[in-house]
Protein backbone atom coordinates (compact mmCIF):
# COMPACT_ATOMS: atom_id res chain seq x y z
CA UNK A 1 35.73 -49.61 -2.37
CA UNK A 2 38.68 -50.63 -0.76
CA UNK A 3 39.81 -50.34 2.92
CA UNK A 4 42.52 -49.65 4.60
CA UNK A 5 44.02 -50.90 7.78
CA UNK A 6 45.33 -47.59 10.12
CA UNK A 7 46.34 -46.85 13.68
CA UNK A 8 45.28 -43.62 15.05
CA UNK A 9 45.38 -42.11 18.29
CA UNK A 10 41.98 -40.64 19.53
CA UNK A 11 40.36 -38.91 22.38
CA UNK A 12 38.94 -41.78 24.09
CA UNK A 13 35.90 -39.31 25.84
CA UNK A 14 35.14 -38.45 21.70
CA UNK A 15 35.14 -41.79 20.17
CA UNK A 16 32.74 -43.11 22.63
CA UNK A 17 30.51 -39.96 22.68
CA UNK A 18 30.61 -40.53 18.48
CA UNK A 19 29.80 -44.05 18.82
CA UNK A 20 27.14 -43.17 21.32
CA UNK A 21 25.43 -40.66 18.84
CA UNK A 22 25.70 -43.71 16.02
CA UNK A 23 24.94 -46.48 18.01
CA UNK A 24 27.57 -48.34 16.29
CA UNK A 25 30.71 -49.83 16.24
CA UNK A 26 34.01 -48.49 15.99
CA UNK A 27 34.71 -48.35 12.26
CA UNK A 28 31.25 -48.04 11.33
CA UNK A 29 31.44 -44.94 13.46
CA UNK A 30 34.51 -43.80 11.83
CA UNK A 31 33.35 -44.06 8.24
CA UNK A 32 30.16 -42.34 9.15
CA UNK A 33 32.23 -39.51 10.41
CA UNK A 34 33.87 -39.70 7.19
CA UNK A 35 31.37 -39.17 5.17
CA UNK A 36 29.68 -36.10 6.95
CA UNK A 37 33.01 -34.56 6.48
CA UNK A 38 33.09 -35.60 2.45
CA UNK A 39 29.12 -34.69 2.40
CA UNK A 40 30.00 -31.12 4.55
CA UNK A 41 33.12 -30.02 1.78
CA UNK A 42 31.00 -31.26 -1.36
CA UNK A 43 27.85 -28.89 -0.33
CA UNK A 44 30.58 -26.11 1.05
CA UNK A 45 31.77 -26.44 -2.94
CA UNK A 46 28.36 -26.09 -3.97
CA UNK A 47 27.50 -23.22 -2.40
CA UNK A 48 30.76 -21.21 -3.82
CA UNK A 49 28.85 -21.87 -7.22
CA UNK A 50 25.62 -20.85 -5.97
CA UNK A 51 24.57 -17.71 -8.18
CA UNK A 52 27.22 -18.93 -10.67
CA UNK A 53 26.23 -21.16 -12.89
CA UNK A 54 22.94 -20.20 -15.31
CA UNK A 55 21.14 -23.30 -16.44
CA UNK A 56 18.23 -23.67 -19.16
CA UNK A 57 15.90 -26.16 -18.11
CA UNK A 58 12.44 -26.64 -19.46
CA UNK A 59 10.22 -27.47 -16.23
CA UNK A 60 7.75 -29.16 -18.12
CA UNK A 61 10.19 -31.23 -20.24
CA UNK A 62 12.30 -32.34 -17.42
CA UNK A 63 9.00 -33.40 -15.32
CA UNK A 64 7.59 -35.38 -18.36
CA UNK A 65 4.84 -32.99 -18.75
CA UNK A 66 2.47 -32.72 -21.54
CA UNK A 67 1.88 -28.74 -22.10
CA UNK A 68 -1.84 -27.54 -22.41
């Protein structure tokens, strides 16, 4: 992955709450907040499928199952 180099103006009482909660630096802080958010709008895209899509799975199959 690559990085990028930004300014950004934050609420200094936040950023030091968030890296208190972390127990990490700066941008490790940062790209943990990041994430969440990515992690938080993936399952929120999830869940607009939920009922939606119909899948045919064999339990047994997918498990590696022998059937008695």
């Amino acid at each position: 992955m690559t990085a990028r180099r930004i300014t950004a103006n934050l609420p200094s009482e936040l950023l030091e709450q968030a890296m208190k909660a972390t127990g990490r630096g700066i941008t490790e802080t940062l790209v943990e907040g990041l994430e969440r958010l990515r992690r938080a709008d993936a399952y929120r895209k999830a869940m607009i499928l939920k009922g939606k899509v119909r899948l045919a799975v064999d339990l047994d199959t997918s498990r590696e199952r022998r059937r008695r």
